[in-house]
PDB file of N, CA and C in Angstrom:
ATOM      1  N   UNK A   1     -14.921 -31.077   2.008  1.00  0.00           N
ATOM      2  CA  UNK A   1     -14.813 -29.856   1.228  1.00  0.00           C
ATOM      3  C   UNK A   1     -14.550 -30.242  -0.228  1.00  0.00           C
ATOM      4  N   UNK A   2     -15.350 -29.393  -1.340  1.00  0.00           N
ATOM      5  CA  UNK A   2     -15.063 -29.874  -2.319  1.00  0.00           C
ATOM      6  C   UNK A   2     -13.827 -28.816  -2.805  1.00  0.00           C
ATOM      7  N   UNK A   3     -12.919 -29.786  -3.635  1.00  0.00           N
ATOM      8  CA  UNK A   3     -11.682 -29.186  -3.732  1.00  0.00           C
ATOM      9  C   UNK A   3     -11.699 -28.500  -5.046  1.00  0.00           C
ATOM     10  N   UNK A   4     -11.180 -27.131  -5.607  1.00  0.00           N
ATOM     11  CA  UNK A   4     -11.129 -26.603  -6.785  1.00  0.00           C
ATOM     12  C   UNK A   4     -10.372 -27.881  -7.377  1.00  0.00           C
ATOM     13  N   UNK A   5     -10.805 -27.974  -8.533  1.00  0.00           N
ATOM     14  CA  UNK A   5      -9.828 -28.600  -9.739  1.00  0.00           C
ATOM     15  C   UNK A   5      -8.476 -28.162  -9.608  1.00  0.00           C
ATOM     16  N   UNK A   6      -8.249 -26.865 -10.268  1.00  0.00           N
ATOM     17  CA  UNK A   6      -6.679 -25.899 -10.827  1.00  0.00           C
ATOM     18  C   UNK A   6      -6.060 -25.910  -9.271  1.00  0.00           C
ATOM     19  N   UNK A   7      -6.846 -26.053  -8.545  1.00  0.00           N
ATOM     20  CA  UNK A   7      -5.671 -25.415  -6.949  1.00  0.00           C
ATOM     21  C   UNK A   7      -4.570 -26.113  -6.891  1.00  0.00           C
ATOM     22  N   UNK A   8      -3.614 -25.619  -6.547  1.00  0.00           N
ATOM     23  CA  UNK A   8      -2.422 -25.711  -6.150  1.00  0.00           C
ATOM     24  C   UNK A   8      -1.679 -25.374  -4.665  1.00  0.00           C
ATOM     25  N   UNK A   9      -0.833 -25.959  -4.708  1.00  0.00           N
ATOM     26  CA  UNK A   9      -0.078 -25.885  -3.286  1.00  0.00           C
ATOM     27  C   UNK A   9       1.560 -25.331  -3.636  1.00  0.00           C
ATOM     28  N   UNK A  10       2.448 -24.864  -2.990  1.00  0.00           N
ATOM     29  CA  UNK A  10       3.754 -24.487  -2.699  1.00  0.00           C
ATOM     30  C   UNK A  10       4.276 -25.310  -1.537  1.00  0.00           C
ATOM     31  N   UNK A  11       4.750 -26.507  -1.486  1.00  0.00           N
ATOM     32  CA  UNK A  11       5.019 -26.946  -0.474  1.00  0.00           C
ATOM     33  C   UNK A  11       6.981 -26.156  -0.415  1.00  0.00           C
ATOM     34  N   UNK A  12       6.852 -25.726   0.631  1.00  0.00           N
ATOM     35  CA  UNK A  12       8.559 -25.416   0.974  1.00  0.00           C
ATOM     36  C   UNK A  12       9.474 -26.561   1.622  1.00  0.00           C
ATOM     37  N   UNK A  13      10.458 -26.338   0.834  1.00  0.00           N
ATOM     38  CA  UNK A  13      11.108 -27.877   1.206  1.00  0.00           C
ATOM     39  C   UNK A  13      12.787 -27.387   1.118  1.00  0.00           C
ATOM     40  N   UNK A  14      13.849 -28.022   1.794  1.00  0.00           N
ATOM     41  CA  UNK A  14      15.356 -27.757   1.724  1.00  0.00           C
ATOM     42  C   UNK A  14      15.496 -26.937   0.885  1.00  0.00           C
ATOM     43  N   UNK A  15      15.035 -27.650  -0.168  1.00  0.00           N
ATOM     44  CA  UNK A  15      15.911 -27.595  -1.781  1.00  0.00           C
ATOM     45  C   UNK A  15      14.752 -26.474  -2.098  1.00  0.00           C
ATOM     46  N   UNK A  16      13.986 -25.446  -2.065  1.00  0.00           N
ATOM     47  CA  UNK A  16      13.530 -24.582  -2.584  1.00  0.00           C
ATOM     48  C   UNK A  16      11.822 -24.772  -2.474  1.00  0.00           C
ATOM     49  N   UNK A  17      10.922 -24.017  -3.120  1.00  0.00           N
ATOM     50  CA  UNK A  17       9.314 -24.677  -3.192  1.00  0.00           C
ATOM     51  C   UNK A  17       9.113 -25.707  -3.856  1.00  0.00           C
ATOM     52  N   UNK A  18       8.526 -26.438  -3.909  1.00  0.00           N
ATOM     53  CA  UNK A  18       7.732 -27.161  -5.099  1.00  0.00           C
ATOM     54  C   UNK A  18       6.190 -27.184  -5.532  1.00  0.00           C
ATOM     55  N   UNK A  19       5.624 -26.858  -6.230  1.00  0.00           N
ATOM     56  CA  UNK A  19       4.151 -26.557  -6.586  1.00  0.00           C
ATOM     57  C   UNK A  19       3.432 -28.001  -6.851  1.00  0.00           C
ATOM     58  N   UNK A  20       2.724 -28.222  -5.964  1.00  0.00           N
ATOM     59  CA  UNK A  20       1.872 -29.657  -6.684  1.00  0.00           C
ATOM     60  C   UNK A  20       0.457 -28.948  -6.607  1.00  0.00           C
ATOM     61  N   UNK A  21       0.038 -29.808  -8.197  1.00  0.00           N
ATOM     62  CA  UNK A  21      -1.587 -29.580  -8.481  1.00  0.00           C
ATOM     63  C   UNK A  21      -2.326 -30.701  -7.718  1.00  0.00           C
ATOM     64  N   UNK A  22      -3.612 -30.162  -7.114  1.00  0.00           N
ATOM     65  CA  UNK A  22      -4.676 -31.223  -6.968  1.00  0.00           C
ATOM     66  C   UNK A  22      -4.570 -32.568  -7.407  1.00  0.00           C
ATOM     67  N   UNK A  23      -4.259 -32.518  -9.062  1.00  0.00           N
ATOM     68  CA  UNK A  23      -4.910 -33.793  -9.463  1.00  0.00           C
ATOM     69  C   UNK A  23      -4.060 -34.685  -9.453  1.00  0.00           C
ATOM     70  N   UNK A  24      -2.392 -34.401  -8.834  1.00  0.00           N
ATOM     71  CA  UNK A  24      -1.401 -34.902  -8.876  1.00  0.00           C
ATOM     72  C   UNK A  24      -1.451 -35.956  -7.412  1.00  0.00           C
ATOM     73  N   UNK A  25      -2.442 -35.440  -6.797  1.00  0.00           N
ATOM     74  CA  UNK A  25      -2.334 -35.326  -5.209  1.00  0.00           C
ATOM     75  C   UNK A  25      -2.282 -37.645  -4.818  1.00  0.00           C
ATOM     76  N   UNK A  26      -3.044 -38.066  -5.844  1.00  0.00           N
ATOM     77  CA  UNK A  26      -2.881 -39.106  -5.853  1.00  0.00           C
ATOM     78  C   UNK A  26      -1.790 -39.965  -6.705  1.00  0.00           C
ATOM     79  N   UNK A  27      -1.339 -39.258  -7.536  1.00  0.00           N
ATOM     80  CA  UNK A  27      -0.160 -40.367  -8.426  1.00  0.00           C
ATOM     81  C   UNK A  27       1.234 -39.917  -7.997  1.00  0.00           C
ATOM     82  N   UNK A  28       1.665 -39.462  -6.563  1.00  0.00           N
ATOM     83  CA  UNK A  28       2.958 -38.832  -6.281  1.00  0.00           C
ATOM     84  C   UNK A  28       3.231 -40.143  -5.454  1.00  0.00           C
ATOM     85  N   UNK A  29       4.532 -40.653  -5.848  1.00  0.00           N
ATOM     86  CA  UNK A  29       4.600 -41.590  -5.295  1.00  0.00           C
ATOM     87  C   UNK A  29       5.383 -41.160  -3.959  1.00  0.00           C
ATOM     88  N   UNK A  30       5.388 -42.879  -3.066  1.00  0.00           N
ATOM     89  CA  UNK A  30       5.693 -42.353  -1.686  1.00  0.00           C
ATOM     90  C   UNK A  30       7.361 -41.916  -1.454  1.00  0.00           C
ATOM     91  N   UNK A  31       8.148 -42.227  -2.768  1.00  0.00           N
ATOM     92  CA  UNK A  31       9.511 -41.740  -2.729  1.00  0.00           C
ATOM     93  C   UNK A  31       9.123 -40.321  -2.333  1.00  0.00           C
ATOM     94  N   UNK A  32       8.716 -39.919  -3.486  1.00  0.00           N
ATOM     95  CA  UNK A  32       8.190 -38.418  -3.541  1.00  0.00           C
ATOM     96  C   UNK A  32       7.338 -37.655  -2.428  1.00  0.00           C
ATOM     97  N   UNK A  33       6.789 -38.685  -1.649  1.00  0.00           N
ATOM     98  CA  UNK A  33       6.036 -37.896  -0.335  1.00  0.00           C
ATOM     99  C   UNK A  33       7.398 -37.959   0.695  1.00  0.00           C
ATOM    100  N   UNK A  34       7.823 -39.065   0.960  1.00  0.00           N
ATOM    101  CA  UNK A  34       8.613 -39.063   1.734  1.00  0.00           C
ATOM    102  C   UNK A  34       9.783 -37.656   1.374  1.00  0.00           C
ATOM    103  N   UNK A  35      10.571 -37.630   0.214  1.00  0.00           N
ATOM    104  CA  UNK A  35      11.390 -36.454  -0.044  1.00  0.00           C
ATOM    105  C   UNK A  35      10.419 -35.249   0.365  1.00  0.00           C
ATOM    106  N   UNK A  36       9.335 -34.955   0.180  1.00  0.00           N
ATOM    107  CA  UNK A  36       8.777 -33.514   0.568  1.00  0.00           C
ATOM    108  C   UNK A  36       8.733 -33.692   2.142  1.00  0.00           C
ATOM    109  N   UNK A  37       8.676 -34.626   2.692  1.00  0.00           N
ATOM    110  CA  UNK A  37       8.922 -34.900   4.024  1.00  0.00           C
ATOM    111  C   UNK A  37       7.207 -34.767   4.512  1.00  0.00           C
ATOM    112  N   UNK A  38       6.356 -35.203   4.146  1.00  0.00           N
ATOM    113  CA  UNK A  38       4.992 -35.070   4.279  1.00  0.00           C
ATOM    114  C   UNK A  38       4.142 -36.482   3.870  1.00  0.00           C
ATOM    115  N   UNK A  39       3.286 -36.572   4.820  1.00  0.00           N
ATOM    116  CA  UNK A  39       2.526 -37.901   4.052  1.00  0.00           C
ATOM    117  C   UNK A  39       1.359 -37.517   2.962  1.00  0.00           C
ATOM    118  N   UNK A  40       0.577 -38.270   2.648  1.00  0.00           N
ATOM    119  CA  UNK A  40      -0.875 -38.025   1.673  1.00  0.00           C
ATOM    120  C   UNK A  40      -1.668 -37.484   2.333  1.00  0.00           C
ATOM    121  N   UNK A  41      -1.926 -38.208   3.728  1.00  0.00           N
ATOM    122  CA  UNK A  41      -3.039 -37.535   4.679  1.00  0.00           C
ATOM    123  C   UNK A  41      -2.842 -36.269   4.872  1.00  0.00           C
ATOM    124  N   UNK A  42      -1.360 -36.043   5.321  1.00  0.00           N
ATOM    125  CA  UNK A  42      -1.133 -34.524   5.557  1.00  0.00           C
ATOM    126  C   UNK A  42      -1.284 -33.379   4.298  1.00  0.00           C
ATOM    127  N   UNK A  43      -0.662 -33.986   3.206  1.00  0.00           N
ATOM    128  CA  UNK A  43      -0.905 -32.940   1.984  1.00  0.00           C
ATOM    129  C   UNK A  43      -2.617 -32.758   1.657  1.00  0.00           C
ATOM    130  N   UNK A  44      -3.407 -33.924   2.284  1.00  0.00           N
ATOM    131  CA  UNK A  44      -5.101 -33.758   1.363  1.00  0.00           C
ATOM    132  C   UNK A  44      -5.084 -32.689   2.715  1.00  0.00           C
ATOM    133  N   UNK A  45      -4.764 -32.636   3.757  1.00  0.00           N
ATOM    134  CA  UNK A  45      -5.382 -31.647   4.753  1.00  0.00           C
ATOM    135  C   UNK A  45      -4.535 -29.848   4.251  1.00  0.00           C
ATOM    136  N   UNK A  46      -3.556 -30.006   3.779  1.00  0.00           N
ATOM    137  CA  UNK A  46      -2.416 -29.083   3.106  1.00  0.00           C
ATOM    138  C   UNK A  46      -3.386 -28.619   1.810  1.00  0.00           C
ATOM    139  N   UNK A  47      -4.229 -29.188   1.051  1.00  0.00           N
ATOM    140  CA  UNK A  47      -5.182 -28.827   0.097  1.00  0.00           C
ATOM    141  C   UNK A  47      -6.563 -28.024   0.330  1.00  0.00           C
ATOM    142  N   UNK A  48      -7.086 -28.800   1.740  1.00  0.00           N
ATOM    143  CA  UNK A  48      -8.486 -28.231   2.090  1.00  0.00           C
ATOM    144  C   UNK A  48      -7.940 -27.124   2.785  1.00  0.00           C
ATOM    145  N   UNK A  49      -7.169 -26.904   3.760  1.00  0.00           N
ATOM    146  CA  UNK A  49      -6.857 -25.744   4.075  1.00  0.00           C
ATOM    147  C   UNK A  49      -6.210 -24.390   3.150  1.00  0.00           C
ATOM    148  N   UNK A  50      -6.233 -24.568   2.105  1.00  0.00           N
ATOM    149  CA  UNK A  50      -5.113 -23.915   1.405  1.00  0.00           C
ATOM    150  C   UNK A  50      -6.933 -23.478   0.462  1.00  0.00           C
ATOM    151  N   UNK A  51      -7.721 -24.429  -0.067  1.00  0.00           N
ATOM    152  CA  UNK A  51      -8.787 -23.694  -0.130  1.00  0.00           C
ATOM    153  C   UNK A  51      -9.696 -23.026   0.503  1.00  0.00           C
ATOM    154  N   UNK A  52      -9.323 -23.174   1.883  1.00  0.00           N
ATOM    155  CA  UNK A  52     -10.247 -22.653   2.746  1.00  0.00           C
ATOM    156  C   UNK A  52      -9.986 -21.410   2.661  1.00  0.00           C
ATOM    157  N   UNK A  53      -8.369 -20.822   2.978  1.00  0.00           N
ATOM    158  CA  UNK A  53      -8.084 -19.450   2.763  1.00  0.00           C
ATOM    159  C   UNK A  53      -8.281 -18.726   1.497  1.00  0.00           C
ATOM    160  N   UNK A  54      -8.048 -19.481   0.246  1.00  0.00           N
ATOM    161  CA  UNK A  54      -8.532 -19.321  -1.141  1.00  0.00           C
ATOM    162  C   UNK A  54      -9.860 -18.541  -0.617  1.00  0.00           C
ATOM    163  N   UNK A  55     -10.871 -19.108  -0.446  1.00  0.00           N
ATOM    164  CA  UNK A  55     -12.222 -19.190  -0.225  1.00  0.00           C
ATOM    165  C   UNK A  55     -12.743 -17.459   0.592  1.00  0.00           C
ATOM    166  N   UNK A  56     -11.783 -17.927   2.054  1.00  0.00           N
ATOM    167  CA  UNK A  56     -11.903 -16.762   2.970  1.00  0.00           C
ATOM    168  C   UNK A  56     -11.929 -15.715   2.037  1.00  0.00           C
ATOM    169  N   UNK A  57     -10.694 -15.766   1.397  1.00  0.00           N
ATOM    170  CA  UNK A  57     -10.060 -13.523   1.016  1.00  0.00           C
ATOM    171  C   UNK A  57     -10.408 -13.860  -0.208  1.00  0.00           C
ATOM    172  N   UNK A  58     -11.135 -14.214  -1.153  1.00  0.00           N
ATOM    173  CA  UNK A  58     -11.517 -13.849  -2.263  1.00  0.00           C
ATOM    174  C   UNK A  58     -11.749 -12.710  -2.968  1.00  0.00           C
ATOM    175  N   UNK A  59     -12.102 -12.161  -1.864  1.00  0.00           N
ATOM    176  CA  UNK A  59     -12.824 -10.549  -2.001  1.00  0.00           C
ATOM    177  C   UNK A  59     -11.685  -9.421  -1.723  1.00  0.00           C
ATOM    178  N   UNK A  60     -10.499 -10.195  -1.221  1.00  0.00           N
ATOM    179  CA  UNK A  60      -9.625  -9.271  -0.566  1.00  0.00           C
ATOM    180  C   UNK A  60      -8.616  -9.276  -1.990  1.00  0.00           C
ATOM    181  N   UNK A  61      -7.064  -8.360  -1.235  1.00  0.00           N
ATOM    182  CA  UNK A  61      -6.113  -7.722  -1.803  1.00  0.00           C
ATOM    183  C   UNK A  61      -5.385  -9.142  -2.294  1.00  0.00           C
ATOM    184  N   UNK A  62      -5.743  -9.986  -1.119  1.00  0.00           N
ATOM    185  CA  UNK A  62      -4.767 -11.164  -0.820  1.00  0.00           C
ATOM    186  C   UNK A  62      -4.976 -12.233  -2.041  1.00  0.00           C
ATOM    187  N   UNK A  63      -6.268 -12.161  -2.335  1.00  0.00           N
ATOM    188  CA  UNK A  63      -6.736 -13.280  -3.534  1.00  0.00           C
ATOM    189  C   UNK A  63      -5.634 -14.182  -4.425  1.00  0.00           C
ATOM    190  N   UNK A  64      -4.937 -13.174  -4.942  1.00  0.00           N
ATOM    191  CA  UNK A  64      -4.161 -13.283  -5.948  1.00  0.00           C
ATOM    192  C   UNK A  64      -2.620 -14.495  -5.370  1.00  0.00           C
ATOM    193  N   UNK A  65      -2.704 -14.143  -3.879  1.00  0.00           N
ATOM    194  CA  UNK A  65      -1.328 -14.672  -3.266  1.00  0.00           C
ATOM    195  C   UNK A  65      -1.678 -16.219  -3.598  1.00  0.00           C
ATOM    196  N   UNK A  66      -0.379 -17.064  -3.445  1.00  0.00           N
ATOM    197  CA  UNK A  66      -0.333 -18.655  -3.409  1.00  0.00           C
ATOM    198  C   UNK A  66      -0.320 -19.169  -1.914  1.00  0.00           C
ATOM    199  N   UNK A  67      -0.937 -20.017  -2.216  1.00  0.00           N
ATOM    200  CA  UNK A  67      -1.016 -20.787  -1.273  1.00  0.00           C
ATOM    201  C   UNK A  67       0.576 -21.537  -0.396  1.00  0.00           C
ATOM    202  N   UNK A  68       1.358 -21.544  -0.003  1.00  0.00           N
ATOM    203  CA  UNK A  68       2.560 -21.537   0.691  1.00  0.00           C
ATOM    204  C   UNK A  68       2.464 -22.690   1.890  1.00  0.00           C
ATOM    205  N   UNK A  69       2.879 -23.984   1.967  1.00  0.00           N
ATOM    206  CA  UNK A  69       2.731 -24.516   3.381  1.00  0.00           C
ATOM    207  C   UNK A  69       4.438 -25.137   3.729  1.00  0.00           C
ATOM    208  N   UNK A  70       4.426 -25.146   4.678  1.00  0.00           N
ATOM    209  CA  UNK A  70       5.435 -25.455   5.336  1.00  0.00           C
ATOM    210  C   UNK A  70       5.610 -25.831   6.794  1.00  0.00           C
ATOM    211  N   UNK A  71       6.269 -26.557   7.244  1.00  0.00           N
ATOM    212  CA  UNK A  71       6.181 -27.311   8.465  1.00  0.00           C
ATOM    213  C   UNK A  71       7.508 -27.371   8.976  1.00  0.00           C
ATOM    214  N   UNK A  72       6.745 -26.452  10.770  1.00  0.00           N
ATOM    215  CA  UNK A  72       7.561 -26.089  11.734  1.00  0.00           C
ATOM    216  C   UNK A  72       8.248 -26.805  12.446  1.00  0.00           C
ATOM    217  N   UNK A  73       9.238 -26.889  13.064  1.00  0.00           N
ATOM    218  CA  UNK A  73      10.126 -27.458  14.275  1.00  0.00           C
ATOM    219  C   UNK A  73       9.322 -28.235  15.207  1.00  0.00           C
ATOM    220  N   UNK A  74       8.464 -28.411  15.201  1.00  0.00           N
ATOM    221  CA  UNK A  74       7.487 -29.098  15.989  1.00  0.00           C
ATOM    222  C   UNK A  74       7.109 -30.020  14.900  1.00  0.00           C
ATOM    223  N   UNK A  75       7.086 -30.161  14.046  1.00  0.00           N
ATOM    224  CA  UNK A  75       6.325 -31.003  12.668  1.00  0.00           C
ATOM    225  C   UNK A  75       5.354 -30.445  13.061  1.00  0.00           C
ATOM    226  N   UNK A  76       4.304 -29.434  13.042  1.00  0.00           N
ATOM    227  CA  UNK A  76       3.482 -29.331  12.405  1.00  0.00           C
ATOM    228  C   UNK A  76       3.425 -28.800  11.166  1.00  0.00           C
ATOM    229  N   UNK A  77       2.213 -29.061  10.040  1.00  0.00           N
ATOM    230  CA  UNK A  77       2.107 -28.273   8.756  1.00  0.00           C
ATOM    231  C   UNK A  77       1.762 -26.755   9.032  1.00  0.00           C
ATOM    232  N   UNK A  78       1.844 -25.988   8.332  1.00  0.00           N
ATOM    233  CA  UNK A  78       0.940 -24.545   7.994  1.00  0.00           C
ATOM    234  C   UNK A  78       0.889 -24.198   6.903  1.00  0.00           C
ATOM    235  N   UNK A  79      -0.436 -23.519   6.613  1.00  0.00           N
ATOM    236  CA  UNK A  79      -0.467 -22.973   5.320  1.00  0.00           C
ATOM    237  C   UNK A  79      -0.614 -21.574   5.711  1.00  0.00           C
ATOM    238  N   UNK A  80      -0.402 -20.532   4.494  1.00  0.00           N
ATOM    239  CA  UNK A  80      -0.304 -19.399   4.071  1.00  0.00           C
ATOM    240  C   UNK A  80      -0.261 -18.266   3.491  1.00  0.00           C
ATOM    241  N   UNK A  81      -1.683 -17.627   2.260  1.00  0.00           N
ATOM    242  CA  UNK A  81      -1.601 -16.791   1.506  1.00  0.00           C
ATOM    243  C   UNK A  81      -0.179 -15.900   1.475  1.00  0.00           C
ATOM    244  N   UNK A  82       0.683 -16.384   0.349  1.00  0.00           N
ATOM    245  CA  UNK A  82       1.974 -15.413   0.380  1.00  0.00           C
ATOM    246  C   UNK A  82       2.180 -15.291  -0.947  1.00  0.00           C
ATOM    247  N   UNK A  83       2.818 -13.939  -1.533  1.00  0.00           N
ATOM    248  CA  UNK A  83       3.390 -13.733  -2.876  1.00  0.00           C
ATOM    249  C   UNK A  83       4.256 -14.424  -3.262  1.00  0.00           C
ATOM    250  N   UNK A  84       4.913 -15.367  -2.408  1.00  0.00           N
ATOM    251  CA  UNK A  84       5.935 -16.214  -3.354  1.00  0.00           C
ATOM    252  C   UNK A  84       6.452 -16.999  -2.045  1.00  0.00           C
ATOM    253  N   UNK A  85       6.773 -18.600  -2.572  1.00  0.00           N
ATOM    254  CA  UNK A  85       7.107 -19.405  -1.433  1.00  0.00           C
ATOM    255  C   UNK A  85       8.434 -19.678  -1.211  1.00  0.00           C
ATOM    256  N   UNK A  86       9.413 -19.169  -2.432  1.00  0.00           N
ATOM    257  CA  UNK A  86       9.979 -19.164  -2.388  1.00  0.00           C
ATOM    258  C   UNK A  86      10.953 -18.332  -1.811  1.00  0.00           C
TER     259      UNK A  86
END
């Protein structure tokens, strides 16, 4: 999937959201993956999915919402058109 440039993510984490851009997606170091509690593989899949829904509701009410992911009691990730991730 080709990825928007500007997209962004809300990853939810202890300490509140944190927003990472695309182009960041490679110079975050692994201190920094490890503290979000997520690897690279998982955040590039945290990106294509997060445009996929971008993509889906374009047309909809929802457009405007951020992209939101966060990961359940099970470790899995999810993403989520939401007004605020915080």
């Amino acid at each position: 999937m080709a990825i928007i440039p500007n997209l962004f993510v809300d990853i939810s984490t202890d300490d509140g959201a944190v927003t990472i851009m695309w182009h960041q997606l490679e110079t975050l170091t692994d201190g920094e993956l490890e503290h979000l509690r997520i690897s690279r593989e998982q955040l590039r899949w945290v990106f294509d999915e997060s445009e996929r829904l971008k993509k889906e509701q374009e047309n909809m009410p929802a457009a405007g919402r951020v992209p939101c992911a966060y990961k359940t009691l099970d470790g899995e990730w999810h993403v989520e058109l939401v007004e605020s991730c915080n």
